[in-house]
PDB file of N, CA and C in Angstrom:
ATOM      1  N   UNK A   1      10.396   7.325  17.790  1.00  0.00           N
ATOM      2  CA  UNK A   1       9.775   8.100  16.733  1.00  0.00           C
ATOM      3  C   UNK A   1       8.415   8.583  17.257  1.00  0.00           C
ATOM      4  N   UNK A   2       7.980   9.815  17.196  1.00  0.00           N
ATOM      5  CA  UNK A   2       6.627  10.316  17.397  1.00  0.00           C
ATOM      6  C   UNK A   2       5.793  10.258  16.640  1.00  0.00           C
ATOM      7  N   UNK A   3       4.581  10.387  16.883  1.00  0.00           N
ATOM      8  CA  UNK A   3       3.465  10.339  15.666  1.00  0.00           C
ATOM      9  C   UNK A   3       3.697  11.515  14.540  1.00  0.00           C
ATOM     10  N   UNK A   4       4.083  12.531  15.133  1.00  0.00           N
ATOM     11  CA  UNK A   4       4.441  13.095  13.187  1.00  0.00           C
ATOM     12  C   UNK A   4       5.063  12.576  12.271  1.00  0.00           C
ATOM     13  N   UNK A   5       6.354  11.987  13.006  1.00  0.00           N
ATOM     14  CA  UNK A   5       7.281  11.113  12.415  1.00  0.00           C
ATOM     15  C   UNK A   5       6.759   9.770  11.887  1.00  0.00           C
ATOM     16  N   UNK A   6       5.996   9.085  12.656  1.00  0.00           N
ATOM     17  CA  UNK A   6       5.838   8.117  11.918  1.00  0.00           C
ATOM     18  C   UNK A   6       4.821   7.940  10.957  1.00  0.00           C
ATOM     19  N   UNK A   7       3.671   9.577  10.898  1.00  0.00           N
ATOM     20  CA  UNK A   7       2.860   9.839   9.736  1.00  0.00           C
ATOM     21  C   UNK A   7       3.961  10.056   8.937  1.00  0.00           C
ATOM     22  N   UNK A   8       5.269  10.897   8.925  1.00  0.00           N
ATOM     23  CA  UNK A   8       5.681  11.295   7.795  1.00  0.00           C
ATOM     24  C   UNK A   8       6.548   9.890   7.036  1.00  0.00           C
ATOM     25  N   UNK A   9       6.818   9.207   7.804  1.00  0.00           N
ATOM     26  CA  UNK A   9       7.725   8.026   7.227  1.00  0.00           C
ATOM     27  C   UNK A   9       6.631   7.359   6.536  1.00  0.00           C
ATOM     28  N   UNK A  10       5.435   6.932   7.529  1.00  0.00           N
ATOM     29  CA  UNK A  10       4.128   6.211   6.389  1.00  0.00           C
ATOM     30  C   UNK A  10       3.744   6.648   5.257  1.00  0.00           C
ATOM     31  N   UNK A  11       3.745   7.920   5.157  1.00  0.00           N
ATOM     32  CA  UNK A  11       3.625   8.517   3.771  1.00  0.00           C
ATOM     33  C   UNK A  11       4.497   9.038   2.774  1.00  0.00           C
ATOM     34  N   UNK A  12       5.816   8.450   3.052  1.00  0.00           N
ATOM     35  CA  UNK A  12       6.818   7.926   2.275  1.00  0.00           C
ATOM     36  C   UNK A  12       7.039   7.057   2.097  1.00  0.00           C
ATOM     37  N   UNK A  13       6.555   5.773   2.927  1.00  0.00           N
ATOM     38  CA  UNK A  13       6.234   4.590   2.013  1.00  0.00           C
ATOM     39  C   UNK A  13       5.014   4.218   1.210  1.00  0.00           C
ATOM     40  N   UNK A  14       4.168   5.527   1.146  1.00  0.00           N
ATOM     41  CA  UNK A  14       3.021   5.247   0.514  1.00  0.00           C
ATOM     42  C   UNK A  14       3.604   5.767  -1.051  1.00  0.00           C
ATOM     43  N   UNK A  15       4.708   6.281  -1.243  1.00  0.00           N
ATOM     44  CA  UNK A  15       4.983   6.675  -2.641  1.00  0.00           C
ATOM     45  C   UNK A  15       5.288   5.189  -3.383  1.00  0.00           C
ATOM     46  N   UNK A  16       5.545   4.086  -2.574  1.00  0.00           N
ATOM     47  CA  UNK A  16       6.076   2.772  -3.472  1.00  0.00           C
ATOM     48  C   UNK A  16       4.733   2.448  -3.249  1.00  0.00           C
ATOM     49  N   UNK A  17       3.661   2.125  -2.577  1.00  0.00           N
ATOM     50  CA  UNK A  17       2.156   1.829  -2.956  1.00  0.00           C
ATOM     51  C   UNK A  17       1.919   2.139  -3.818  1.00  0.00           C
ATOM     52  N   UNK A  18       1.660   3.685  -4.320  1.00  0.00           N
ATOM     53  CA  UNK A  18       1.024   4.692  -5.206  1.00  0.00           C
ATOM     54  C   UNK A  18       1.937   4.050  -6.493  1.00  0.00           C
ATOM     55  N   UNK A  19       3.422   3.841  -6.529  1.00  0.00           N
ATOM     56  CA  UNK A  19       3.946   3.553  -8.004  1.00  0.00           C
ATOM     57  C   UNK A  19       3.439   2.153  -8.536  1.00  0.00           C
ATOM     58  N   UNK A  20       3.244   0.705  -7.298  1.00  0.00           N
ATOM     59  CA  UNK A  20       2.884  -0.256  -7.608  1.00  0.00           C
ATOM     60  C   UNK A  20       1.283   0.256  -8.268  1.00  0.00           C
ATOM     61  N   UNK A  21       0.659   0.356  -7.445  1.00  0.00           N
ATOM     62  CA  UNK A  21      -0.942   0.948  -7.856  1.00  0.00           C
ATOM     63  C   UNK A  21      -0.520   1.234  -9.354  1.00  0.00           C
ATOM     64  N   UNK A  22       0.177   2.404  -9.666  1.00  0.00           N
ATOM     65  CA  UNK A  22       0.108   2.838 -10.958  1.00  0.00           C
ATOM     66  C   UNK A  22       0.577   2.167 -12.146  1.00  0.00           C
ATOM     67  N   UNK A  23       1.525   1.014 -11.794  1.00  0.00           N
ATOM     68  CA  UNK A  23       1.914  -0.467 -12.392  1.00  0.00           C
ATOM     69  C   UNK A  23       1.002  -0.972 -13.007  1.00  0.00           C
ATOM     70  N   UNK A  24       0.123  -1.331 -12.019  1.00  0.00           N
ATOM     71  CA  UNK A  24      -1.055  -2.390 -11.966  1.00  0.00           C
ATOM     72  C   UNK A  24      -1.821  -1.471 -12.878  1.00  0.00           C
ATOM     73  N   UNK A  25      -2.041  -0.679 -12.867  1.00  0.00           N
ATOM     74  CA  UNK A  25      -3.031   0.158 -13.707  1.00  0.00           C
ATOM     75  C   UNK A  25      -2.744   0.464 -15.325  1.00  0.00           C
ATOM     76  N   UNK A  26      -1.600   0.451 -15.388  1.00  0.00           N
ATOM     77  CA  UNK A  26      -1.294   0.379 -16.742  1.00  0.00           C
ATOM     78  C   UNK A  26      -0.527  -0.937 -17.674  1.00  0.00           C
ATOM     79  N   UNK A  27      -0.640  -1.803 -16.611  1.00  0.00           N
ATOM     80  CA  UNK A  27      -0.007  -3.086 -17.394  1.00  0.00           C
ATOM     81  C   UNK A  27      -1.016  -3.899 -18.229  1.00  0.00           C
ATOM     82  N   UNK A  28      -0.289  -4.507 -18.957  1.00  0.00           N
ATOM     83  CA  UNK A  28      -0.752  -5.249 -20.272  1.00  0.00           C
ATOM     84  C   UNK A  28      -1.947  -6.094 -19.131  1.00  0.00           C
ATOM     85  N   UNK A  29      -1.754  -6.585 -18.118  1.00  0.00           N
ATOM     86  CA  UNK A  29      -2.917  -7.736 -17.813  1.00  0.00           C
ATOM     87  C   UNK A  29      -3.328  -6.690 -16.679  1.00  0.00           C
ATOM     88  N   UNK A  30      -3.900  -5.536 -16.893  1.00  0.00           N
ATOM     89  CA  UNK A  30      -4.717  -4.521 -16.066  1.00  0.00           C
ATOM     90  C   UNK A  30      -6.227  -5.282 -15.187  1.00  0.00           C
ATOM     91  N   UNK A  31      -6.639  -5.875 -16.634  1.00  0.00           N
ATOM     92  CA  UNK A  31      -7.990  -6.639 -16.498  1.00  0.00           C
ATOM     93  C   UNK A  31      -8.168  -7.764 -15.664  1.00  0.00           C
ATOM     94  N   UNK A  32      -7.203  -8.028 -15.174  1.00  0.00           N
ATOM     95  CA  UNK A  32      -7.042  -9.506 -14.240  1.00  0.00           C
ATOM     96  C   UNK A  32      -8.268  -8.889 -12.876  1.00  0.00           C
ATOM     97  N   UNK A  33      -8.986  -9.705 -12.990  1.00  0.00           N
ATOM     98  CA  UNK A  33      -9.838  -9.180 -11.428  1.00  0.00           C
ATOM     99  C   UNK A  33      -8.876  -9.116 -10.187  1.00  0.00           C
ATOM    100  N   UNK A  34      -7.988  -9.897 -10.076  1.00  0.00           N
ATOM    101  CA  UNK A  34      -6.879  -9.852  -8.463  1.00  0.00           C
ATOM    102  C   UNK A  34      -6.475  -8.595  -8.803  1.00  0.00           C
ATOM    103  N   UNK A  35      -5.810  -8.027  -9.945  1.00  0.00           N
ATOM    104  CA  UNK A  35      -5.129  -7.101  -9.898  1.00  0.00           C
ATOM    105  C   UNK A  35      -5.907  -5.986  -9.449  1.00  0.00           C
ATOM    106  N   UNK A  36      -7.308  -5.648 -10.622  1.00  0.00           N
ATOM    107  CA  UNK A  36      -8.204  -4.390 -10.313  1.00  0.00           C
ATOM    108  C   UNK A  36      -8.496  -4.585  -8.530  1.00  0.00           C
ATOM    109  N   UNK A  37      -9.088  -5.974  -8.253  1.00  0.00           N
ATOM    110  CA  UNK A  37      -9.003  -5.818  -6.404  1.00  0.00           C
ATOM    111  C   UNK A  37      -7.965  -5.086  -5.417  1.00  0.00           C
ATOM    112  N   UNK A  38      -6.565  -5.396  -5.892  1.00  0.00           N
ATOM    113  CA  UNK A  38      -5.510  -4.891  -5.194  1.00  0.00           C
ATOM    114  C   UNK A  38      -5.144  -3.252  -5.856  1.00  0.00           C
ATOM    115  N   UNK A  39      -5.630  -3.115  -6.990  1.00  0.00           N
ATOM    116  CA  UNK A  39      -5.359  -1.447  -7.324  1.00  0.00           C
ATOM    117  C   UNK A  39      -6.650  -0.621  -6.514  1.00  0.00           C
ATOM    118  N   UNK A  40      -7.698  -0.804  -6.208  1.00  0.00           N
ATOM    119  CA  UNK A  40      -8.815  -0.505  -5.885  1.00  0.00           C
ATOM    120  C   UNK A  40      -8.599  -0.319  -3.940  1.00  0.00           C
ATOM    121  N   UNK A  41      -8.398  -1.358  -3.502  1.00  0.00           N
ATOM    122  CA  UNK A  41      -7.333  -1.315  -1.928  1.00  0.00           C
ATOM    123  C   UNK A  41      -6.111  -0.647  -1.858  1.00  0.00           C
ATOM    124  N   UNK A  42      -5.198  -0.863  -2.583  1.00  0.00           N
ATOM    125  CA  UNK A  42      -4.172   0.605  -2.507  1.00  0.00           C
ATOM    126  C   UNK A  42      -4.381   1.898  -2.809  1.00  0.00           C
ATOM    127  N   UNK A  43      -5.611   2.146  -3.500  1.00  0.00           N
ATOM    128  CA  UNK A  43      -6.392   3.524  -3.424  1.00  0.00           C
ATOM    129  C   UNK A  43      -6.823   3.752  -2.340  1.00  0.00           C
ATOM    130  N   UNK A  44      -7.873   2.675  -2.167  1.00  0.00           N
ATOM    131  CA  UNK A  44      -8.464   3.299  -0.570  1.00  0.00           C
ATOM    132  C   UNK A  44      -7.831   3.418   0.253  1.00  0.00           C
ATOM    133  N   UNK A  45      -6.658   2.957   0.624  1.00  0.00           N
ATOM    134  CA  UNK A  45      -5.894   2.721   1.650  1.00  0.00           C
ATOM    135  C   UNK A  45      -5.691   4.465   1.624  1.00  0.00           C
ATOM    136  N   UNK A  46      -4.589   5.176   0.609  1.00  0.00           N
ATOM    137  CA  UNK A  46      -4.349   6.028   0.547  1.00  0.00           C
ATOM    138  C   UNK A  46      -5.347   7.145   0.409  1.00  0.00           C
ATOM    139  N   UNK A  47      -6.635   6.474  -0.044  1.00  0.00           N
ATOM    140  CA  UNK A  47      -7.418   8.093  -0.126  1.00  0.00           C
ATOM    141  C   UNK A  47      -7.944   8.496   1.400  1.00  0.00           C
ATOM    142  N   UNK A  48      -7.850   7.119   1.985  1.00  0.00           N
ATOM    143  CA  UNK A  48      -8.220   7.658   3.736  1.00  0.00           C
ATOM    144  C   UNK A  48      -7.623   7.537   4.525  1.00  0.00           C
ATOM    145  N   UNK A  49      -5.949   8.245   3.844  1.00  0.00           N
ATOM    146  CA  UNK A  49      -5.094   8.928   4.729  1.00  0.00           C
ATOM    147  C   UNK A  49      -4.776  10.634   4.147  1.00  0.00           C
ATOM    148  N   UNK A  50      -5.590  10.610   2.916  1.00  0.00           N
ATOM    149  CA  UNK A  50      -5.423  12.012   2.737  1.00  0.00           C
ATOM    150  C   UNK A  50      -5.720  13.159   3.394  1.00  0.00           C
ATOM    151  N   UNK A  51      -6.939  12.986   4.437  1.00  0.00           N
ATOM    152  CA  UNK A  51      -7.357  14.508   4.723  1.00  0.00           C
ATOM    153  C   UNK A  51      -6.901  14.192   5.852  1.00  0.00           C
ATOM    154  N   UNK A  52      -6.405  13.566   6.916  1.00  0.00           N
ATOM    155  CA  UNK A  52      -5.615  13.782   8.009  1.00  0.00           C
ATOM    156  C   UNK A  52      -4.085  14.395   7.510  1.00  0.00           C
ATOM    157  N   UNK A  53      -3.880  13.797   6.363  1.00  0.00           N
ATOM    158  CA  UNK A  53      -1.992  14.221   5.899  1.00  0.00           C
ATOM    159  C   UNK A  53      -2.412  15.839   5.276  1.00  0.00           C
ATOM    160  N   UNK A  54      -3.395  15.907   5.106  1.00  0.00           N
ATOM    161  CA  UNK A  54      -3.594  17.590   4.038  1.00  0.00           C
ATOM    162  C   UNK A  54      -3.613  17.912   5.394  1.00  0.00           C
ATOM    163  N   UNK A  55      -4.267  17.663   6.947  1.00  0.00           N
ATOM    164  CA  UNK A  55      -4.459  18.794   7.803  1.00  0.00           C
ATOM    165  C   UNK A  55      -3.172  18.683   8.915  1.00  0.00           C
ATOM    166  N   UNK A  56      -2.036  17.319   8.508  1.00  0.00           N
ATOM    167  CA  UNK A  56      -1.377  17.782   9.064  1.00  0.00           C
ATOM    168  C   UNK A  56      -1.693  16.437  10.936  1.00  0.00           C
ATOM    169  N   UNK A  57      -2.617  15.969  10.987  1.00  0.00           N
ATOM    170  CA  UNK A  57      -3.855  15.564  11.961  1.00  0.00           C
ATOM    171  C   UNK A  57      -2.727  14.003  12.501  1.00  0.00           C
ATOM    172  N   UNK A  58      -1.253  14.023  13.120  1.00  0.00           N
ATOM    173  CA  UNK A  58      -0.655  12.576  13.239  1.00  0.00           C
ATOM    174  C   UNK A  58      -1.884  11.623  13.844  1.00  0.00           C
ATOM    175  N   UNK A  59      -2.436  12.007  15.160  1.00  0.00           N
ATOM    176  CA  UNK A  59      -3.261  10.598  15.681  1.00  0.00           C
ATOM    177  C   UNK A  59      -4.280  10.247  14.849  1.00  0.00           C
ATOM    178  N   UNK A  60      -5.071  10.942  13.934  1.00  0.00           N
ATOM    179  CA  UNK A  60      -6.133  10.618  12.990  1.00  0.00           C
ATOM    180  C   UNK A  60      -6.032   9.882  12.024  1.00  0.00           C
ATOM    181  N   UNK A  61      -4.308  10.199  11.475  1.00  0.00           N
ATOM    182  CA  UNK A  61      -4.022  10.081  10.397  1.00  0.00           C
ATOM    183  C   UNK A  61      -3.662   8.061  10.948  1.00  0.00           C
ATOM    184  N   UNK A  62      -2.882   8.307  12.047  1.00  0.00           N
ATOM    185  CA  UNK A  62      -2.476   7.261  12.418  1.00  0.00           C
ATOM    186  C   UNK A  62      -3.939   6.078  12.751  1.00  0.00           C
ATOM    187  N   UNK A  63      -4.770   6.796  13.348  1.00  0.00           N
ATOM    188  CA  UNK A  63      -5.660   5.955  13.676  1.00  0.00           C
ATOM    189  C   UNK A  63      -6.210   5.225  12.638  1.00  0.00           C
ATOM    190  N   UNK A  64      -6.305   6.116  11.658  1.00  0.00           N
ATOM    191  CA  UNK A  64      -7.111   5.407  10.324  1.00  0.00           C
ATOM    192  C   UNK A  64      -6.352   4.637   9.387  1.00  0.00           C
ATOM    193  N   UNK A  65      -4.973   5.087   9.417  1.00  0.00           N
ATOM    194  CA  UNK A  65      -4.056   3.700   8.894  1.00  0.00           C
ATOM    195  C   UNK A  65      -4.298   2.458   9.717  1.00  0.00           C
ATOM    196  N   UNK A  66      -4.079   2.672  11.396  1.00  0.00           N
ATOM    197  CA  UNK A  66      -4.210   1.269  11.276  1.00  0.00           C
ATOM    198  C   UNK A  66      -5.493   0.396  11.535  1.00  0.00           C
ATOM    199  N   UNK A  67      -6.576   1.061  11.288  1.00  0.00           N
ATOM    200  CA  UNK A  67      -7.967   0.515  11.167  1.00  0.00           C
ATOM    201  C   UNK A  67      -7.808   0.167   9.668  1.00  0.00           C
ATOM    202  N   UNK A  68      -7.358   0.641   8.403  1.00  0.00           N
ATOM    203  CA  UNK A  68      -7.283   0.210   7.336  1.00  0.00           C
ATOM    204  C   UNK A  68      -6.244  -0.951   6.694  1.00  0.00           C
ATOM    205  N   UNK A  69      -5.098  -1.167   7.922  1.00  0.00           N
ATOM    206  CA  UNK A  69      -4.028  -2.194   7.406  1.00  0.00           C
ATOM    207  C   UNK A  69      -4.433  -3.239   7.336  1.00  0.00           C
ATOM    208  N   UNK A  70      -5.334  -3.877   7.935  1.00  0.00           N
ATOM    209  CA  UNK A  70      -6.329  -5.222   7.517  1.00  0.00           C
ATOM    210  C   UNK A  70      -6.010  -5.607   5.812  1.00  0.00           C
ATOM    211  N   UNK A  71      -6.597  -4.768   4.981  1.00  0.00           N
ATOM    212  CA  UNK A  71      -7.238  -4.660   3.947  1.00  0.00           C
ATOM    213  C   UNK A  71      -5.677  -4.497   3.036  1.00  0.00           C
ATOM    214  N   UNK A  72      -5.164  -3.529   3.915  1.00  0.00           N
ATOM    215  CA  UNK A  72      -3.980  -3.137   2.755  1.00  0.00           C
ATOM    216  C   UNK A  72      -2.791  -4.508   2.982  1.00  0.00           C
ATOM    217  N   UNK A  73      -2.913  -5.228   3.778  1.00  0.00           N
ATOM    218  CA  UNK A  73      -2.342  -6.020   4.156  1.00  0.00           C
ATOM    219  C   UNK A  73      -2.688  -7.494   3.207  1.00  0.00           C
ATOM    220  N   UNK A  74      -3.824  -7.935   3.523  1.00  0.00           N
ATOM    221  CA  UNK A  74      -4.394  -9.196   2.135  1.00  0.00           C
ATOM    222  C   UNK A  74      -4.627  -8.527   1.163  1.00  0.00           C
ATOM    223  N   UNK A  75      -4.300  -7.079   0.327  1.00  0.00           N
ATOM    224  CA  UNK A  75      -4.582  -6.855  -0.782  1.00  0.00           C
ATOM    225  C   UNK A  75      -2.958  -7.577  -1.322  1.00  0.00           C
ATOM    226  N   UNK A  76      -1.522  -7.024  -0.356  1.00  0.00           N
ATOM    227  CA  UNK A  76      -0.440  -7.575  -0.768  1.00  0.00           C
ATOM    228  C   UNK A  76      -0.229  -8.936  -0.464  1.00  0.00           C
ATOM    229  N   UNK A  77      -0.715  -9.821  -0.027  1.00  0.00           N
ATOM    230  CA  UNK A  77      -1.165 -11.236   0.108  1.00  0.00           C
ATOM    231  C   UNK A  77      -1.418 -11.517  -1.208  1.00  0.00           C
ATOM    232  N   UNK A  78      -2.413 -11.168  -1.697  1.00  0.00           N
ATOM    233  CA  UNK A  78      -3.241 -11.502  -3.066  1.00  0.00           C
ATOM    234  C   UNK A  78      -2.370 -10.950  -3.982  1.00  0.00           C
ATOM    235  N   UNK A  79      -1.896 -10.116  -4.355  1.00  0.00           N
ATOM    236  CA  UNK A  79      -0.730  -9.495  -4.781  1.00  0.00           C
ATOM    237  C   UNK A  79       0.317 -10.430  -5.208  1.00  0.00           C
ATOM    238  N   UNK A  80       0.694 -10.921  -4.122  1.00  0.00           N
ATOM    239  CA  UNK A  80       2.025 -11.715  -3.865  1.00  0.00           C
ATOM    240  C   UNK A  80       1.627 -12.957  -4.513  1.00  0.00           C
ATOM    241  N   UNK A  81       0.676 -13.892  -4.281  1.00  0.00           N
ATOM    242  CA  UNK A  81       0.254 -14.807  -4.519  1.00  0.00           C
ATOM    243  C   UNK A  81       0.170 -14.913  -5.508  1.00  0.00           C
ATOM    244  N   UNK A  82      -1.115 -13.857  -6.717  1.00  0.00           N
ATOM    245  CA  UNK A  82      -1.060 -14.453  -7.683  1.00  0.00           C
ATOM    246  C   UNK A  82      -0.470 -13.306  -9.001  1.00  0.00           C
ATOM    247  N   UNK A  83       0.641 -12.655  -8.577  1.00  0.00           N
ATOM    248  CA  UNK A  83       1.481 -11.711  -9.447  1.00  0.00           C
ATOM    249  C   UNK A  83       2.494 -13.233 -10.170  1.00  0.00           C
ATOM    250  N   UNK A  84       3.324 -13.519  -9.882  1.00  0.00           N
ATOM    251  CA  UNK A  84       3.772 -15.198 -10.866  1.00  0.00           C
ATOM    252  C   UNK A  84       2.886 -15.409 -11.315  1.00  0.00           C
ATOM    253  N   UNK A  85       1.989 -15.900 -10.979  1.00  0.00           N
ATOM    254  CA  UNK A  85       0.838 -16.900 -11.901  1.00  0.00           C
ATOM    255  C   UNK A  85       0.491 -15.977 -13.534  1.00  0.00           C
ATOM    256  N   UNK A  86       0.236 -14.485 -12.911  1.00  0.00           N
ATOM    257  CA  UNK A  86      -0.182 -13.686 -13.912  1.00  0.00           C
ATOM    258  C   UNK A  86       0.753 -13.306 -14.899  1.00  0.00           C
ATOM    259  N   UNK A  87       2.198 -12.718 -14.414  1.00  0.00           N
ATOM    260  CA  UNK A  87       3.304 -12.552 -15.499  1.00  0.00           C
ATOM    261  C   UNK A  87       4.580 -12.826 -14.350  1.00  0.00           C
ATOM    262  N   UNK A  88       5.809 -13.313 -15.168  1.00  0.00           N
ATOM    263  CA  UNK A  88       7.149 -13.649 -14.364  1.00  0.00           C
ATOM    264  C   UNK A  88       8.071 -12.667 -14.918  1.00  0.00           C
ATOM    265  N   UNK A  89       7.297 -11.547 -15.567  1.00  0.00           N
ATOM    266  CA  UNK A  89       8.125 -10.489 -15.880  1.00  0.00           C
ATOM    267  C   UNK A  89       8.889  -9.705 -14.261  1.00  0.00           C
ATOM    268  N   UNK A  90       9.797  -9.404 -14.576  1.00  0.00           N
ATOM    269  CA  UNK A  90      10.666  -8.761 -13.811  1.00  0.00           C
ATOM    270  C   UNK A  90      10.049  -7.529 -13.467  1.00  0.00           C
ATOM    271  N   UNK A  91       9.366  -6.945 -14.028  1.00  0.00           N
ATOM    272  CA  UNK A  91       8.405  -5.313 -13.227  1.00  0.00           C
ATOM    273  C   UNK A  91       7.604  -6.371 -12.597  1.00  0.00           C
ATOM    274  N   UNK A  92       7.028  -7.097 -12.538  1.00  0.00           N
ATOM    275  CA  UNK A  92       5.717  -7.949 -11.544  1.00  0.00           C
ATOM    276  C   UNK A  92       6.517  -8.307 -10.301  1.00  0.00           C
ATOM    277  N   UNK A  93       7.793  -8.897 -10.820  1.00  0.00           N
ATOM    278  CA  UNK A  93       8.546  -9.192  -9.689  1.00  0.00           C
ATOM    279  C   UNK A  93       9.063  -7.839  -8.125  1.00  0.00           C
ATOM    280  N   UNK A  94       9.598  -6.679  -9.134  1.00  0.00           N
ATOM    281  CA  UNK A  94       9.841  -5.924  -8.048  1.00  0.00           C
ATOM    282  C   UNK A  94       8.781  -4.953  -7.810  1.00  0.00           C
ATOM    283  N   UNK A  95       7.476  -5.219  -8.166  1.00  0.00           N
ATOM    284  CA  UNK A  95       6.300  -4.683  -7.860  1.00  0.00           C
ATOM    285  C   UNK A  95       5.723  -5.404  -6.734  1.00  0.00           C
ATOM    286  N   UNK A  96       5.562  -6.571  -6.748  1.00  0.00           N
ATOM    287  CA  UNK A  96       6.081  -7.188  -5.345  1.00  0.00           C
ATOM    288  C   UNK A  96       6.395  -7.603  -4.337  1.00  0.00           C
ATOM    289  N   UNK A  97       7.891  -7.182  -4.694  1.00  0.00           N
ATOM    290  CA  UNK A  97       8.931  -6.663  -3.465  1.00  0.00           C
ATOM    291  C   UNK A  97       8.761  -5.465  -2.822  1.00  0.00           C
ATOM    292  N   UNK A  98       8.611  -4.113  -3.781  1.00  0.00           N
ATOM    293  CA  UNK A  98       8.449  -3.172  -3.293  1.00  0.00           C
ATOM    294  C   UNK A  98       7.124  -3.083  -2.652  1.00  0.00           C
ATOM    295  N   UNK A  99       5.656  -3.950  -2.977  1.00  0.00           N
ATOM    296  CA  UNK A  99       4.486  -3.510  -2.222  1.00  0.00           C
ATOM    297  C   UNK A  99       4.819  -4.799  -0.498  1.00  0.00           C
ATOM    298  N   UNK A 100       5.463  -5.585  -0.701  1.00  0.00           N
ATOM    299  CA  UNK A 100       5.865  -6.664  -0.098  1.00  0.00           C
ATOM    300  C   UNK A 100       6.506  -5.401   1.350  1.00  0.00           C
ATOM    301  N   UNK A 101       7.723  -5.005   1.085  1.00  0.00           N
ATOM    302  CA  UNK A 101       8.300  -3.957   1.700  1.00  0.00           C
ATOM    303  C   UNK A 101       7.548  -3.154   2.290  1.00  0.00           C
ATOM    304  N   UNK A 102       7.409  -2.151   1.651  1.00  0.00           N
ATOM    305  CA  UNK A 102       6.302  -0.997   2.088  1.00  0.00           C
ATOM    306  C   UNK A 102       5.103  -1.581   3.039  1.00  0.00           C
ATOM    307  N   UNK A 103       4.555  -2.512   3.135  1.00  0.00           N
ATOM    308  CA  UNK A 103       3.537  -2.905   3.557  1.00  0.00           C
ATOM    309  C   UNK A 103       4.173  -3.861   4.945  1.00  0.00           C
ATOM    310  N   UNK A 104       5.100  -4.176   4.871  1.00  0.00           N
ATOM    311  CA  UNK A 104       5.763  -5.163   6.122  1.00  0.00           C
ATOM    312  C   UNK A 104       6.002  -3.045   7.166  1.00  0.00           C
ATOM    313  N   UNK A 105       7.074  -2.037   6.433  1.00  0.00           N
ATOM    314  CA  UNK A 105       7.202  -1.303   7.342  1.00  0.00           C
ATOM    315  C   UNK A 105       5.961  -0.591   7.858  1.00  0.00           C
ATOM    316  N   UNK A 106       5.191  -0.202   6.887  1.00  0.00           N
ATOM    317  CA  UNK A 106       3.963   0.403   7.745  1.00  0.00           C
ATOM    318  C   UNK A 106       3.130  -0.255   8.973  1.00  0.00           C
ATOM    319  N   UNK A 107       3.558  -1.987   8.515  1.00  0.00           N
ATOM    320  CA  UNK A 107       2.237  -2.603  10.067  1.00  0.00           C
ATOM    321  C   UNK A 107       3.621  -2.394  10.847  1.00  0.00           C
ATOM    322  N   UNK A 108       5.002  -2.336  10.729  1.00  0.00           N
ATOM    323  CA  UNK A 108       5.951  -2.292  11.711  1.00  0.00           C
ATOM    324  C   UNK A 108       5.713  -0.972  12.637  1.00  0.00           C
ATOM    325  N   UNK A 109       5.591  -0.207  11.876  1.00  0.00           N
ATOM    326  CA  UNK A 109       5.569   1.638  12.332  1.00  0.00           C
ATOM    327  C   UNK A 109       4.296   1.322  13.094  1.00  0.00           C
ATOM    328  N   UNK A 110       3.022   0.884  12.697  1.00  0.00           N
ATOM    329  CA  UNK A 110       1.861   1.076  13.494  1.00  0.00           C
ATOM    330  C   UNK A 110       2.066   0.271  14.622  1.00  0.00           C
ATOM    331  N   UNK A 111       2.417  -1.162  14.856  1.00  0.00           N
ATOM    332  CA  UNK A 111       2.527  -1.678  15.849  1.00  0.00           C
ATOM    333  C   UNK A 111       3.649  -1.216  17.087  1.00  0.00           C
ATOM    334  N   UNK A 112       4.065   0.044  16.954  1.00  0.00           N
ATOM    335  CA  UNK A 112       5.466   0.354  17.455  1.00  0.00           C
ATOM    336  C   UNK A 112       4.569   1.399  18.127  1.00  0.00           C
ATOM    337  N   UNK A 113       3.631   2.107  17.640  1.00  0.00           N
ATOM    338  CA  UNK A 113       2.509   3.174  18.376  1.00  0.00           C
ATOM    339  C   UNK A 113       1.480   2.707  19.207  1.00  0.00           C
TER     340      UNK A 113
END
């Protein structure tokens, strides 16, 4: 896979970030500080991959994902950890899985560059 390719696959798994993010943002326990921490890191994550993906920019775009996977990485740690504790509802559950996912392929894609 080349770096366009693997900007364009990263930012198709950034659409299951962006839906968890938008989870977290409108659920009944919004106010949980872990949660606002991990909605606040899946923003940033994505807002500083925007202007490399608006220009199109693969090594920039790439570079700055993986200077930022640190962060996006223990935000789904913290996530994972204390999403049970907070609700055992079934959207918490495959909110998740899906940030669980998304976040295992993107350090996969970066470590492969």
């Amino acid at each position: 896979m080349n770096a366009e390719q693997t900007m364009c696959r990263i930012d198709t798994l950034l659409a299951h970030v962006w839906m968890v993010r938008q989870f977290l943002k409108h659920a009944d326990e919004a106010d949980e500080p872990e949660l606002q921490e991990v909605r606040r890191v899946l923003y940033d994550y994505m807002l500083a991959l925007g202007k490399p993906w608006s220009q199109q920019d693969a090594e920039a775009y790439l570079k700055q994902a993986r200077k930022k996977l640190p962060k996006l990485q223990t935000a789904c740690t913290l996530f994972v950890d204390v999403a049970p504790e907070i609700s055992g509802h079934t959207n918490f559950q495959m909110a998740t899985t899906s940030l669980q996912t998304a976040v295992a392929e993107i350090g996969t894609l970066l470590d492969s560059k």
